[in-house]
Protein backbone atom coordinates (compact mmCIF):
# COMPACT_ATOMS: atom_id res chain seq x y z
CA UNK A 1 122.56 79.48 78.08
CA UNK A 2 122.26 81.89 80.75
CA UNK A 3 119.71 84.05 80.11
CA UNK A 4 120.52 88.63 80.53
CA UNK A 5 119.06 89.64 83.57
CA UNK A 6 116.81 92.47 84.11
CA UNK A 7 116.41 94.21 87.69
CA UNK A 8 113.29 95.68 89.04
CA UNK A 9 114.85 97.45 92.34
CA UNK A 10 111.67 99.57 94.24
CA UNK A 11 111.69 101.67 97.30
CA UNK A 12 108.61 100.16 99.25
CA UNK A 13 107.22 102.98 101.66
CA UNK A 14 104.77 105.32 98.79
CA UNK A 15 106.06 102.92 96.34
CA UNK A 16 104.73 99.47 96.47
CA UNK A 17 102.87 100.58 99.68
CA UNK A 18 100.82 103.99 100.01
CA UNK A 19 102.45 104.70 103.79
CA UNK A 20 104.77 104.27 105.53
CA UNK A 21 104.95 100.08 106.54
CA UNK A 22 104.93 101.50 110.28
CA UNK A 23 101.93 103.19 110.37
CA UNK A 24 99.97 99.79 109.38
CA UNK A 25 99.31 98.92 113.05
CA UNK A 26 102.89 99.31 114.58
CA UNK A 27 103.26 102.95 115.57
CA UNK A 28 99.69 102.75 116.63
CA UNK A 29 101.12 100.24 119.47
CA UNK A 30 102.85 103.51 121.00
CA UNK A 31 100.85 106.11 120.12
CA UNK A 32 97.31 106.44 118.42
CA UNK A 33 98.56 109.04 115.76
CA UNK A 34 101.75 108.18 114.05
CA UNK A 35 102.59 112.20 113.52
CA UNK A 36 102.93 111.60 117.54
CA UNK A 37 105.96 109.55 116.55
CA UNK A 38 107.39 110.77 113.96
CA UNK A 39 107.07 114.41 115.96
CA UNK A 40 109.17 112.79 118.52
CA UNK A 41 111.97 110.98 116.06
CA UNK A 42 112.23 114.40 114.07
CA UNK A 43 112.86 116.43 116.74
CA UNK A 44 115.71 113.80 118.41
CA UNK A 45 117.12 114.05 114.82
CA UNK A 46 116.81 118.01 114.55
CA UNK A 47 118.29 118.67 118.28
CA UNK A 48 121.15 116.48 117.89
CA UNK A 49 121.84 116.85 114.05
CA UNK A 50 121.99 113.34 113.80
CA UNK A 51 120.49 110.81 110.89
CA UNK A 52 116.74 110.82 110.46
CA UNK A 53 117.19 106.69 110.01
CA UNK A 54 119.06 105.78 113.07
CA UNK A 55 116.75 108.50 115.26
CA UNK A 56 113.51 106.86 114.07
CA UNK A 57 114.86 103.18 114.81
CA UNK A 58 116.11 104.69 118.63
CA UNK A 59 112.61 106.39 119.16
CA UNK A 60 110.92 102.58 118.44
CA UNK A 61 112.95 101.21 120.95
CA UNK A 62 112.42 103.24 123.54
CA UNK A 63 108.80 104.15 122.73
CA UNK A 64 108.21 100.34 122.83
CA UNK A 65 110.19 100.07 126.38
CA UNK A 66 107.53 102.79 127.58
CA UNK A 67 104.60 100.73 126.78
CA UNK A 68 105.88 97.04 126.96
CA UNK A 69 105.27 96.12 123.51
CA UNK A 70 108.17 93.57 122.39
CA UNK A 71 110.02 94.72 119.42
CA UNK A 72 110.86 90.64 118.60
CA UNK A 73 111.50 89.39 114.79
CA UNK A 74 107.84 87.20 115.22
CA UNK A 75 105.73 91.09 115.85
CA UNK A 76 107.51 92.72 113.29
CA UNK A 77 106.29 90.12 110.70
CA UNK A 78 102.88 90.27 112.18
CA UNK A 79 102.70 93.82 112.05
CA UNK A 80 104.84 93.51 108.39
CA UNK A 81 101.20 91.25 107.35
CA UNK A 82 99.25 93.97 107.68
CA UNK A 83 100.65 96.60 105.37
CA UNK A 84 98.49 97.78 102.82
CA UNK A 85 99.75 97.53 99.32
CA UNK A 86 98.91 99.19 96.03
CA UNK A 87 96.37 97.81 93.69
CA UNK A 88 98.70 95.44 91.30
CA UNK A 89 101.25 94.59 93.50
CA UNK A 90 100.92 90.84 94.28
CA UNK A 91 100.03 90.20 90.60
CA UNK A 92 102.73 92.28 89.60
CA UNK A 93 105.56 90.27 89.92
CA UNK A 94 104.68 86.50 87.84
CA UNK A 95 103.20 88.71 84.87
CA UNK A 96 106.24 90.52 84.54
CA UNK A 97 108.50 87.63 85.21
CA UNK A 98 106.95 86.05 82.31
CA UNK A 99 106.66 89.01 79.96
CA UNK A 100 110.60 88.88 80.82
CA UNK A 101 110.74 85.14 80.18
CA UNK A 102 108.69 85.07 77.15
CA UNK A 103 111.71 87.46 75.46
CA UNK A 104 114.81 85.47 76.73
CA UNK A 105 115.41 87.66 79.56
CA UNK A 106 115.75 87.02 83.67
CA UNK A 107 113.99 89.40 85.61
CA UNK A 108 115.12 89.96 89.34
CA UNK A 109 113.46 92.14 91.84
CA UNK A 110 115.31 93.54 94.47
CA UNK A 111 114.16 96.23 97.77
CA UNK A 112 115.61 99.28 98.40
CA UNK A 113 114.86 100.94 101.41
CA UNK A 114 114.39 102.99 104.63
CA UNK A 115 111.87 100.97 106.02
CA UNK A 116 112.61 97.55 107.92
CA UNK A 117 113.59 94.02 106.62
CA UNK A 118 111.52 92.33 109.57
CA UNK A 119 108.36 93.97 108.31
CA UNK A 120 108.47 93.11 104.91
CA UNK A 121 109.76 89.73 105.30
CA UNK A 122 105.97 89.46 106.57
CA UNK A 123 104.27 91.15 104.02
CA UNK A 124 103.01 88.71 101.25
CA UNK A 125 104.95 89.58 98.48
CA UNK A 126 108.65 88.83 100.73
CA UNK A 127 109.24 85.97 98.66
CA UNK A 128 109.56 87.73 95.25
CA UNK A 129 112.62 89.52 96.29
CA UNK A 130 116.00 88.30 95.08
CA UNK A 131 117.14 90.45 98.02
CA UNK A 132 116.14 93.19 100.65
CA UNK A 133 118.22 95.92 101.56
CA UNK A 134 116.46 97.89 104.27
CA UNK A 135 117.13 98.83 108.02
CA UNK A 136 117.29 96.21 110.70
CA UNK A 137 117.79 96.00 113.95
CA UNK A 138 119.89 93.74 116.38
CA UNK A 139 118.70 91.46 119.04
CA UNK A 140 119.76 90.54 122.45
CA UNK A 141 117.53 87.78 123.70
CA UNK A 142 114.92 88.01 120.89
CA UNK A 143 114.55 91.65 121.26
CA UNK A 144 115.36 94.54 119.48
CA UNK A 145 117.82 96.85 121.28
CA UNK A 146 119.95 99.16 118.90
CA UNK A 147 119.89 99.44 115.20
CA UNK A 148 122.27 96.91 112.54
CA UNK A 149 121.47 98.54 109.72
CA UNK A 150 120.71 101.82 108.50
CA UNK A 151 119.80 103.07 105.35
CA UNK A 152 119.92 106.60 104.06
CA UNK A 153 120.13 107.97 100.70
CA UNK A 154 123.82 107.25 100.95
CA UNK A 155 123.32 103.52 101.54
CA UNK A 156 120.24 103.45 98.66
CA UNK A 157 123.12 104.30 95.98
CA UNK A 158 125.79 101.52 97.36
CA UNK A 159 122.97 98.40 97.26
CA UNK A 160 122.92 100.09 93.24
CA UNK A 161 126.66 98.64 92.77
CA UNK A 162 126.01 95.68 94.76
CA UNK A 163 123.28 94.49 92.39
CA UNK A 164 125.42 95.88 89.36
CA UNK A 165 128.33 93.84 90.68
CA UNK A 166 126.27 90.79 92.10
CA UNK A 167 127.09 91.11 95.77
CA UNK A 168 124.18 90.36 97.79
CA UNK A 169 125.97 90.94 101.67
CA UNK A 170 124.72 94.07 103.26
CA UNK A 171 127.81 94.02 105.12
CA UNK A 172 130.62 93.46 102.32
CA UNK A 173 132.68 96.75 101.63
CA UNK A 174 135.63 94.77 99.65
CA UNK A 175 133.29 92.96 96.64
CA UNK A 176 131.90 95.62 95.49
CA UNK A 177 134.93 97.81 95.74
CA UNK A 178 136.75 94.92 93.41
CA UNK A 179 137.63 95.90 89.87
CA UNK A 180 135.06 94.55 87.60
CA UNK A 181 135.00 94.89 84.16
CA UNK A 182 131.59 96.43 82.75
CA UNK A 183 130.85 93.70 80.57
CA UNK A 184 131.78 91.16 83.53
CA UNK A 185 128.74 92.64 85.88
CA UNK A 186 126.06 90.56 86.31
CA UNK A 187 123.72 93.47 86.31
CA UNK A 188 124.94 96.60 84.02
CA UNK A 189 123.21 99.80 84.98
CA UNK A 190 121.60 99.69 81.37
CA UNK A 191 119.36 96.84 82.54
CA UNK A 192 118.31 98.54 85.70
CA UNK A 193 114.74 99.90 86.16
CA UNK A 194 114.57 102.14 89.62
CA UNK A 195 111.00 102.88 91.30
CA UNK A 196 110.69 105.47 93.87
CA UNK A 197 108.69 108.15 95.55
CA UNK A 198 110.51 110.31 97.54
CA UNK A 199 113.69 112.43 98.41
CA UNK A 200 116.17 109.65 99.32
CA UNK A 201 115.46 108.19 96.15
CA UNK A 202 116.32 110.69 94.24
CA UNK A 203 120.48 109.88 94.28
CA UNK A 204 119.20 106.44 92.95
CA UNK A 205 117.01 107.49 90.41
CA UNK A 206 119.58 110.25 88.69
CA UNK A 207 122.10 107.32 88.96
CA UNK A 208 120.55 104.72 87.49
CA UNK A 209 119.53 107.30 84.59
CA UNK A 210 123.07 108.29 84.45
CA UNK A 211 124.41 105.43 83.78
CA UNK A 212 121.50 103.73 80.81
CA UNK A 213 118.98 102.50 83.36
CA UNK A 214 115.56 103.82 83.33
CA UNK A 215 113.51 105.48 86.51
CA UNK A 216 110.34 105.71 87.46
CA UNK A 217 108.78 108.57 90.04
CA UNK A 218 105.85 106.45 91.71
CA UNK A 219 103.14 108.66 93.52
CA UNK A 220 99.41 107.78 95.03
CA UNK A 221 96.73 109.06 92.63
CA UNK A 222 94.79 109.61 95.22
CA UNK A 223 97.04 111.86 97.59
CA UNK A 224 98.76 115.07 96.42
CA UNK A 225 102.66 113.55 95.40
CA UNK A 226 101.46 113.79 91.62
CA UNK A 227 103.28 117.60 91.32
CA UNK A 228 106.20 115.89 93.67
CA UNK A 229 106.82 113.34 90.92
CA UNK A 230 105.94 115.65 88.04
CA UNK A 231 108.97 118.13 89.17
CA UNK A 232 111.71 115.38 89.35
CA UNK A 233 110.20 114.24 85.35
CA UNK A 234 110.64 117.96 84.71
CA UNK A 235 113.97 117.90 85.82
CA UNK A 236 115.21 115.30 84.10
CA UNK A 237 115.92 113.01 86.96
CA UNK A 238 113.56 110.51 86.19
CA UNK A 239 112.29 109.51 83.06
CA UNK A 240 109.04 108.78 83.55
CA UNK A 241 105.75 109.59 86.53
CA UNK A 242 102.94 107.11 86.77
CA UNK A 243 100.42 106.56 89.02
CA UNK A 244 100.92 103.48 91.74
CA UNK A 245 98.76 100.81 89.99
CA UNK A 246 100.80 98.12 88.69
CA UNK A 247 97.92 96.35 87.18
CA UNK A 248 98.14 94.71 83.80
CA UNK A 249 97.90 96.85 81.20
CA UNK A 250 98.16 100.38 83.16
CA UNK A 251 100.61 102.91 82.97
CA UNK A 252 103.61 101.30 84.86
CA UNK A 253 103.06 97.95 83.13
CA UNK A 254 103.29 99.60 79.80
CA UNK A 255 106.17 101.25 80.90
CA UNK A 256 108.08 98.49 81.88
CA UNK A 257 107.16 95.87 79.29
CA UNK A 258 108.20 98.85 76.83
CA UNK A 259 111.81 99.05 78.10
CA UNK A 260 112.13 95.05 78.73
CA UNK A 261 111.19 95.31 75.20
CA UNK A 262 114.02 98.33 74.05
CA UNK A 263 116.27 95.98 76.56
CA UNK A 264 115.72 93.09 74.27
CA UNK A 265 115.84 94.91 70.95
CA UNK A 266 119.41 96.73 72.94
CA UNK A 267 120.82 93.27 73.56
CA UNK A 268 120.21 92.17 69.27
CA UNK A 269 121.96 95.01 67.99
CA UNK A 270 124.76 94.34 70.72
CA UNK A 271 124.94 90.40 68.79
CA UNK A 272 124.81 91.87 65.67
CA UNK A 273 127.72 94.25 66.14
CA UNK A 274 130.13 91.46 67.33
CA UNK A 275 128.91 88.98 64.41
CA UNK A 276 129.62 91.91 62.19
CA UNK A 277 133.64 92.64 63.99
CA UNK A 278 134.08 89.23 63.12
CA UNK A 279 133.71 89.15 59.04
């Protein structure tokens, strides 16, 4: 029999990473401080009121253009192998797979974010993911030259129904505006566990609480987000804060094993009710 499935989605930058995947040798290509570029991507954004995503991916084009560097799939997987990642992470994801296992249940991991598929299709871990949604670019003769995909806060909430309703094209507006029954979703909200750091997770994290999922406000113990994450826990949009270790045994792992475990428990008393409708 097919076995429930349980979804781990994450943000990555400040979530499975402690910067942004950029700053890890890329932006340094352009400039030797990455507030240099960021300075210049804010201020496109703030002069022409126009979307922090899509003004960051037009500044890397034409910064690159500037200095020559070629913005091609193969450099932004070299530069994607060099970001840093939180202690836990690459051991993460086969000891929770089995803790999932060991109780009947399928866990799936899945990226949400801001940052950019080419990059972490060359970090180590690419290959754990179910699916990445994240900003890409397009390519005219192997290089980058305008952006394919964006994704704001807005977009972070519609990859939530596409994993709720099993649709895994980035491009697909008619699937996952289909009628589905609840019951019929490969992935009900209930069975959703949301990790995130920052502000344009924060639609995410209130939905996937809304709607029976659990959330989880990730910050770096050893920078200052702790009070960042400790306000959203205070007002109620998440339900829980840890530090960014997902090392066996630690605060997130005990988290998470603890609601695979309500998940499982959830699922029994589910089985029970219908044997009992049936007497």
């Amino acid at each position: 029999m097919t076995r429930p499935t349980v979804a781990l989605i994450y943000d990555f930058d400040g979530t499975l990473s402690p910067a942004n995947m950029q700053e890890f040798g890329l932006l340094q290509t352009f400039d030797k401080d990455p507030k240099i570029f960021w300075g210049k991507s804010n201020r496109m954004s703030a002069d022409n009121d126009a979307s922090e995503i899509l003004c960051y991916m037009k500044t890397m084009i034409d910064e690159a253009g500037k200095v020559g560097v070629h913005l091609t799939k193969e450099n932004f997987r070299r530069f994607g192998s060099m970001v840093r990642l939180y202690p836990g992470v690459r051991e993460w994801f086969g000891l929770i797979n089995e803790y999932g296992r060991e109780r009947g249940l399928q866990v799936e991991h899945y990226i949400n974010s801001s940052g950019l598929t080419e990059m972490i299709e060359g970090t180590e871990i690419y290959g754990e993911f179910k699916k990445v949604f994240a900003c890409s670019f397009l390519y005219e003769n192997g290089e980058a030259v305008w952006p394919g995909v964006a994704v704001d806060y807005t977009a972070k909430t519609q990859f939530l129904f596409k994993i709720n309703k099993g649709v895994m094209s980035i491009r697909d507006h008619t699937l996952v505006n289909k009628f589905v029954q609840e019951k019929d979703r490969p992935v009900p909200f209930s069975r959703m566990i949301y990790f995130g750091d920052g502000a344009t997770d924060i639609p995410c994290m209130r939905l996937v609480k809304q709607f029976g999922g659990h959330s989880i406000a990730v910050y770096n113990p050893d920078g200052t987000e702790k009070e960042k994450s400790m306000q959203l826990l205070t007002e109620q949009r998440v339900h829980f804060a840890a530090p960014a270790d997902y090392s066996e045994g630690k605060t997130i792992y005990r988290i998470v094993t603890a609601i695979i475990d309500k998940i499982k428990s959830d699922l029994a008393v589910e089985d029970l009710k219908k044997q009992s409708a049936e007497f």
